[in-house]
C-alpha atoms as a PDB file:
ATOM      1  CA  UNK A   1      -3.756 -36.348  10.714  1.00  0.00           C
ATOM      2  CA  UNK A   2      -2.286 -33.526  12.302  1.00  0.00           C
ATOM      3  CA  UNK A   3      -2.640 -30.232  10.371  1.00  0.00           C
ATOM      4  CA  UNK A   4      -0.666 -26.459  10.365  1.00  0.00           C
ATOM      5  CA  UNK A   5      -2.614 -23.405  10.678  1.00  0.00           C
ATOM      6  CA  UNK A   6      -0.149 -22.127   8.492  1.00  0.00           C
ATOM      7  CA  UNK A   7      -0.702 -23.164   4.771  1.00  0.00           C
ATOM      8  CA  UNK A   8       2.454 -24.972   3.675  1.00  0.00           C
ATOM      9  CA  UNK A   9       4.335 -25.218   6.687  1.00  0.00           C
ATOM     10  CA  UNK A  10       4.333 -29.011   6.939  1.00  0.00           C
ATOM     11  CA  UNK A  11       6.266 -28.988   3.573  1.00  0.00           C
ATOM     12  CA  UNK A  12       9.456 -27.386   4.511  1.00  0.00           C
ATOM     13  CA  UNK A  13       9.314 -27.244   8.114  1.00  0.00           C
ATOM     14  CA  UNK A  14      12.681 -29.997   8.243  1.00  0.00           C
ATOM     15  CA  UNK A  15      14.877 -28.060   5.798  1.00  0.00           C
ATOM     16  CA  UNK A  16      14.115 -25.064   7.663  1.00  0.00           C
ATOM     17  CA  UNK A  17      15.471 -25.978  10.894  1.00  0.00           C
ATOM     18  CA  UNK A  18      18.135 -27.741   9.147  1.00  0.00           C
ATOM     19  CA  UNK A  19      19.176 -24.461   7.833  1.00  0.00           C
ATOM     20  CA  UNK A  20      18.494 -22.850  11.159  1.00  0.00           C
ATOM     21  CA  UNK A  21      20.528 -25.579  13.284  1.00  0.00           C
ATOM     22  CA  UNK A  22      23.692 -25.193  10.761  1.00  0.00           C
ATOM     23  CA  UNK A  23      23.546 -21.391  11.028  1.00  0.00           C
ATOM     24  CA  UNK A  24      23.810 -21.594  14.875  1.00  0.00           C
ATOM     25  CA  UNK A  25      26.543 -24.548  15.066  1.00  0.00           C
ATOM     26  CA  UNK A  26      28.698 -21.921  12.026  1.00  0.00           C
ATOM     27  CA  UNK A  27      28.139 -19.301  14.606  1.00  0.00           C
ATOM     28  CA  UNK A  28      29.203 -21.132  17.318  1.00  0.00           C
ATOM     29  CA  UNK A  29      32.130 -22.453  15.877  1.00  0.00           C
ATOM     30  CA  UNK A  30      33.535 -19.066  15.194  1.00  0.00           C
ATOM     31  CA  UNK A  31      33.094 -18.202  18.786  1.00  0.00           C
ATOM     32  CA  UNK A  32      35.650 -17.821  20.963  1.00  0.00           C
ATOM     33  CA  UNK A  33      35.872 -20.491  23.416  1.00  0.00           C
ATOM     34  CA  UNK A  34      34.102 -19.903  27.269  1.00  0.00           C
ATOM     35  CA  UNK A  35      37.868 -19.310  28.573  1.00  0.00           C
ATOM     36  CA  UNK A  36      38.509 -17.442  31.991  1.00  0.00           C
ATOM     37  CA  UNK A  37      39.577 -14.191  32.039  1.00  0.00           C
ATOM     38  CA  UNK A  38      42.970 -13.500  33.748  1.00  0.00           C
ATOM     39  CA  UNK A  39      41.119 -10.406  35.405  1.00  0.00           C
ATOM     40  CA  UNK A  40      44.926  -8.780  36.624  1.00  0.00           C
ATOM     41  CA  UNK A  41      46.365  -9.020  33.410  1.00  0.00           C
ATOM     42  CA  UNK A  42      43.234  -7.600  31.974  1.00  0.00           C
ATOM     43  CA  UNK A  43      43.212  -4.570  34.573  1.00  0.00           C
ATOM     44  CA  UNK A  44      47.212  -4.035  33.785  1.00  0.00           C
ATOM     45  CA  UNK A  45      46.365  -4.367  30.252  1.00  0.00           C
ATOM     46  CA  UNK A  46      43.342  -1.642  30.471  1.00  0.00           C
ATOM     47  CA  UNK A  47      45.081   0.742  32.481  1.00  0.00           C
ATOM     48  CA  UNK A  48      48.523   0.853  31.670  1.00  0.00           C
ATOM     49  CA  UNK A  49      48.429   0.304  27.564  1.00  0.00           C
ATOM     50  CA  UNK A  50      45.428   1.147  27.548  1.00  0.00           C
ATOM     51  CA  UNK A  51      44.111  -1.536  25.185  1.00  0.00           C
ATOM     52  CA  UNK A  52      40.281  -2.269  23.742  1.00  0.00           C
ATOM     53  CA  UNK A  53      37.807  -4.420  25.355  1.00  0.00           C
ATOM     54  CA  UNK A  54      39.058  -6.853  21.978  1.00  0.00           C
ATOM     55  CA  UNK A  55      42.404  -6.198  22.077  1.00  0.00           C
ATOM     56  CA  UNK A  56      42.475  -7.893  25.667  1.00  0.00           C
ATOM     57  CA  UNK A  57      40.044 -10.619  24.638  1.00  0.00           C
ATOM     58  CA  UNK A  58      42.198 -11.559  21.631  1.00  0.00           C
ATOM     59  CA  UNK A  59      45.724 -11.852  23.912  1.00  0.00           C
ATOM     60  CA  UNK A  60      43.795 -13.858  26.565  1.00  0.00           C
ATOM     61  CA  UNK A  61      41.531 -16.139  23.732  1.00  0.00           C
ATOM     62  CA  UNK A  62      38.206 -15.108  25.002  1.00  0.00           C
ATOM     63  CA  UNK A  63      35.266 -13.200  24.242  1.00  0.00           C
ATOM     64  CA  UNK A  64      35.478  -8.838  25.302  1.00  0.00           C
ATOM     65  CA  UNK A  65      32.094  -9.342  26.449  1.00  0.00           C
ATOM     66  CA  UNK A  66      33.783 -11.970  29.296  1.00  0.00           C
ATOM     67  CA  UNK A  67      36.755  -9.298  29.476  1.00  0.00           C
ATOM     68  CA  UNK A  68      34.520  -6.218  30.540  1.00  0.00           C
ATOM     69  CA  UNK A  69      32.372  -8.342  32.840  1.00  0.00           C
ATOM     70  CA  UNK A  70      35.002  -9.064  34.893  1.00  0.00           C
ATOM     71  CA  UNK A  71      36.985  -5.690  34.893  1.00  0.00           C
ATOM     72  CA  UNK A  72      34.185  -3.076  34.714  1.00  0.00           C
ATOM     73  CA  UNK A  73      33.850  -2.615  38.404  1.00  0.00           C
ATOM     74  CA  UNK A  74      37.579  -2.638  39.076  1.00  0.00           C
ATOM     75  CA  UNK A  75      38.768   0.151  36.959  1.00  0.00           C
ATOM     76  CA  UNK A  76      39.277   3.609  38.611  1.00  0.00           C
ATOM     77  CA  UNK A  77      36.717   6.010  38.292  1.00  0.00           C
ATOM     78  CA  UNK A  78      36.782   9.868  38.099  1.00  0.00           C
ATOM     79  CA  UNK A  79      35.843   9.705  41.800  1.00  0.00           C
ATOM     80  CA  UNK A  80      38.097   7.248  42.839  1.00  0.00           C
ATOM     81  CA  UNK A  81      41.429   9.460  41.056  1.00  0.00           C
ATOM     82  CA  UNK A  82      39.571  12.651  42.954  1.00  0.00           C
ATOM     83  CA  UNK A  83      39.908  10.491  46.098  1.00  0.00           C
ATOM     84  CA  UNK A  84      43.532   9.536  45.906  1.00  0.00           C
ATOM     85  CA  UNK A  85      44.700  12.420  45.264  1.00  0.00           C
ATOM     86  CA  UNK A  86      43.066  14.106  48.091  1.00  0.00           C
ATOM     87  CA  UNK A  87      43.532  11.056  50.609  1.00  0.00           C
ATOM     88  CA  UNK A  88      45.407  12.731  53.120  1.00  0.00           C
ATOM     89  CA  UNK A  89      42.961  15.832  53.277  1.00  0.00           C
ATOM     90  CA  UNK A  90      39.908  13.308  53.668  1.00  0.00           C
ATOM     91  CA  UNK A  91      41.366  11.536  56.216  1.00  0.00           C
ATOM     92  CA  UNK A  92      42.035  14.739  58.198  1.00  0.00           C
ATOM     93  CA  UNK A  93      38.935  15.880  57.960  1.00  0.00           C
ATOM     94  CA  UNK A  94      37.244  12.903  59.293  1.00  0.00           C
ATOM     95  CA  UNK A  95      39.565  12.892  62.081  1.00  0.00           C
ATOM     96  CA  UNK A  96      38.232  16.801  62.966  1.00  0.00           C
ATOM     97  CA  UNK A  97      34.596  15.076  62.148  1.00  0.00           C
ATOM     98  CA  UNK A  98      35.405  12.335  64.433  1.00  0.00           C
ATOM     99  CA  UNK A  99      36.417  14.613  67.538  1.00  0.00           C
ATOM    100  CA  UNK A 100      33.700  16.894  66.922  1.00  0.00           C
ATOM    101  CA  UNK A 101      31.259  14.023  67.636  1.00  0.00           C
ATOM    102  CA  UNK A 102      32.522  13.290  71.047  1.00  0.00           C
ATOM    103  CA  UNK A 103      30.397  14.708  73.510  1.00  0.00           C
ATOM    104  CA  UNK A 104      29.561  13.145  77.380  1.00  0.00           C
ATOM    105  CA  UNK A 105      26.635  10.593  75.902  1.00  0.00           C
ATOM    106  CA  UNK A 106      29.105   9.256  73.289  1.00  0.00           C
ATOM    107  CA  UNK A 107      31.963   9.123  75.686  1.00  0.00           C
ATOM    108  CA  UNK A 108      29.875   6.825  78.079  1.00  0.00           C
ATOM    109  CA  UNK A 109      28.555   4.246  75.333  1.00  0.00           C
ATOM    110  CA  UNK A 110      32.412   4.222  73.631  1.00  0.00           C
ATOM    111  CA  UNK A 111      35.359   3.333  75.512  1.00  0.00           C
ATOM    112  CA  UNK A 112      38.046   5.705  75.485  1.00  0.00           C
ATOM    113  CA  UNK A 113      40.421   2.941  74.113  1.00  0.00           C
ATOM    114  CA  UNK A 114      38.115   3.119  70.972  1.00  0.00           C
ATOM    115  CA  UNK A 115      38.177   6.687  70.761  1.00  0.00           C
ATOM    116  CA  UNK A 116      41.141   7.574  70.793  1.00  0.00           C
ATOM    117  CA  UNK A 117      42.300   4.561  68.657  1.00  0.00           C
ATOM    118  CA  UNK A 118      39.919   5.432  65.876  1.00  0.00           C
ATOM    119  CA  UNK A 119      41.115   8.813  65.755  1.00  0.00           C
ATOM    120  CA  UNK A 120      45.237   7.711  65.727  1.00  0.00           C
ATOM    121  CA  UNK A 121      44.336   5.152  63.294  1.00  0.00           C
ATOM    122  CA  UNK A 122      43.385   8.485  60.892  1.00  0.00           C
ATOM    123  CA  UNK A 123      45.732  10.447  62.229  1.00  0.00           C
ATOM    124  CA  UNK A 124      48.371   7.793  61.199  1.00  0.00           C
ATOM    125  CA  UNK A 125      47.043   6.917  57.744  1.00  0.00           C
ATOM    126  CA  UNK A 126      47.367  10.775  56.804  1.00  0.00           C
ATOM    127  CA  UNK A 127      50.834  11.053  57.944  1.00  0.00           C
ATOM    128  CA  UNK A 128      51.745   7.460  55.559  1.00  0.00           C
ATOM    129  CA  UNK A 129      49.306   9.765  53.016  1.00  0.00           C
ATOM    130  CA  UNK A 130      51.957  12.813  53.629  1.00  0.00           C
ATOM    131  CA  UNK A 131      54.994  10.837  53.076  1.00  0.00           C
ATOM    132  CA  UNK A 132      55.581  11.509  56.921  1.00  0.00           C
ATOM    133  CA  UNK A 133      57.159   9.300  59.720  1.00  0.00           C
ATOM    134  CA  UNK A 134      53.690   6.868  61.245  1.00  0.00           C
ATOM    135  CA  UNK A 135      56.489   5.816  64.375  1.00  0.00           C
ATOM    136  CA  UNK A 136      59.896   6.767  65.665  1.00  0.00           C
ATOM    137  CA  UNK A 137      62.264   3.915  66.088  1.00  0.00           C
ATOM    138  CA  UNK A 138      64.387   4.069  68.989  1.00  0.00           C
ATOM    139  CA  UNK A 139      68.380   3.240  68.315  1.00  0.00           C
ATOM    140  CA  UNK A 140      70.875   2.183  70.453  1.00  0.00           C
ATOM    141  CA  UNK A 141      74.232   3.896  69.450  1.00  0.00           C
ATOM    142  CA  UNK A 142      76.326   1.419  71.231  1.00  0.00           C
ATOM    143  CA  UNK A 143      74.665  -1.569  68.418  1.00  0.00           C
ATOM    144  CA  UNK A 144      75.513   0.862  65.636  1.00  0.00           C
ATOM    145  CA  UNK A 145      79.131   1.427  66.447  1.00  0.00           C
ATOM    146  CA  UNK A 146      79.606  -2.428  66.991  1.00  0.00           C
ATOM    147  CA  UNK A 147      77.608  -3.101  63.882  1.00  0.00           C
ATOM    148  CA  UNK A 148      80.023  -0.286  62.146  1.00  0.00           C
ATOM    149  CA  UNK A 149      82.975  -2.049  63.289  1.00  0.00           C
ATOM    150  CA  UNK A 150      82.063  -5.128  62.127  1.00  0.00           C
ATOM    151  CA  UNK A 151      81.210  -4.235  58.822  1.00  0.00           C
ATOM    152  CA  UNK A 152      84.492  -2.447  58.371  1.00  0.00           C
ATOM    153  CA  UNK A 153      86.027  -5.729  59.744  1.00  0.00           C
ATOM    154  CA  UNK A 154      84.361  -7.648  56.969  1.00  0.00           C
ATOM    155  CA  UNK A 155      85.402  -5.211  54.338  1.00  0.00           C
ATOM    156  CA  UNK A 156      89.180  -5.461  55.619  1.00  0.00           C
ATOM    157  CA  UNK A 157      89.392  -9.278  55.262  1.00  0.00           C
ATOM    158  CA  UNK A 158      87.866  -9.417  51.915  1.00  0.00           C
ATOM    159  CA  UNK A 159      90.318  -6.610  50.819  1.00  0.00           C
ATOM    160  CA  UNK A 160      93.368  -8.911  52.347  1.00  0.00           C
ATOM    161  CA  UNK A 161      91.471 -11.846  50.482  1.00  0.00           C
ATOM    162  CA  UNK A 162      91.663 -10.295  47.010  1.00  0.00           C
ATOM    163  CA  UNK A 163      95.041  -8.972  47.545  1.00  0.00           C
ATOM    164  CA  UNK A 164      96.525 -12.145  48.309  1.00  0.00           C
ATOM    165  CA  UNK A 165      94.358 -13.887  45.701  1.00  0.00           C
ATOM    166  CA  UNK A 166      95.679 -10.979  42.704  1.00  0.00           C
ATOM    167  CA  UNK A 167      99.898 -11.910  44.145  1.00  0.00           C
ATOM    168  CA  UNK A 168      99.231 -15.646  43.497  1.00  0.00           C
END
């Protein structure tokens, strides 16, 4: 005969996990289900509403536990705001940080290809940072007066069209 070191255990030891296994299975059941989280409709919702960590679990039927899991790294941070708004300044100064750093040792280990490319890569991302031009497009006037023509051409017959069309 096996005994408890616990006086009266052996007595109620089945009700009580009864009990315990029906408390867990009325917890579980009022769980939300393990659903996946729609993490851009999350971020939209978070940032643009903005709504609760609940508020997005109870439009997408899951838990907000499942909701921040998946959106807490993505969300913008003080320092990433800081950074967007001062883009184009970063990116100029790392071009000036860039040039400074070319001396004769570095010039002979990178190619000048690399160099220079690294530094109109920059120099191109803070003009598109600027709202400025990042390439001029050439034009030939001779395709824009023929395309002109054309157009007007177009614009002509469609006007004969519906004037013919409004007599009838």
């Amino acid at each position: 005969m096996i005994t408890s070191r616990i006086p009266g255990a052996h007595r109620h030891a089945p009700r009580k996990t009864q009990q315990m296994a029906d408390k867990i299975a009325k917890k579980k059941s009022k769980q939300r289900p393990n659903k996946k989280v729609d993490t851009a409709q999350a971020l939209a919702l978070k940032a643009g509403k903005p709504l609760t960590y609940e508020q997005i679990a109870k439009i997408q039927d899951c838990s907000p536990q499942a909701v921040h899991k998946d959106i807490k790294d993505l969300l913008p941070t003080e320092d990433t705001k800081i950074y967007r708004s001062n883009r184009a300044d970063i990116l100029s100064n790392m071009q000036l940080k860039l040039l400074q750093n070319v001396d004769a040792d570095r010039l002979k280990k990178a190619s000048a290809y690399q160099l220079v490319g690294a530094a109109g890569l920059l120099y191109d991302k803070e003009r598109l940072e600027r709202g400025e031009a990042t390439q001029i497009s050439g034009y030939d006037p001779k395709v824009i007066t023929q395309g002109i023509a054309d157009l007007r051409a177009m614009v002509n017959k469609a006007n004969d069209f519906n004037v013919i069309e409004a007599k009838e």
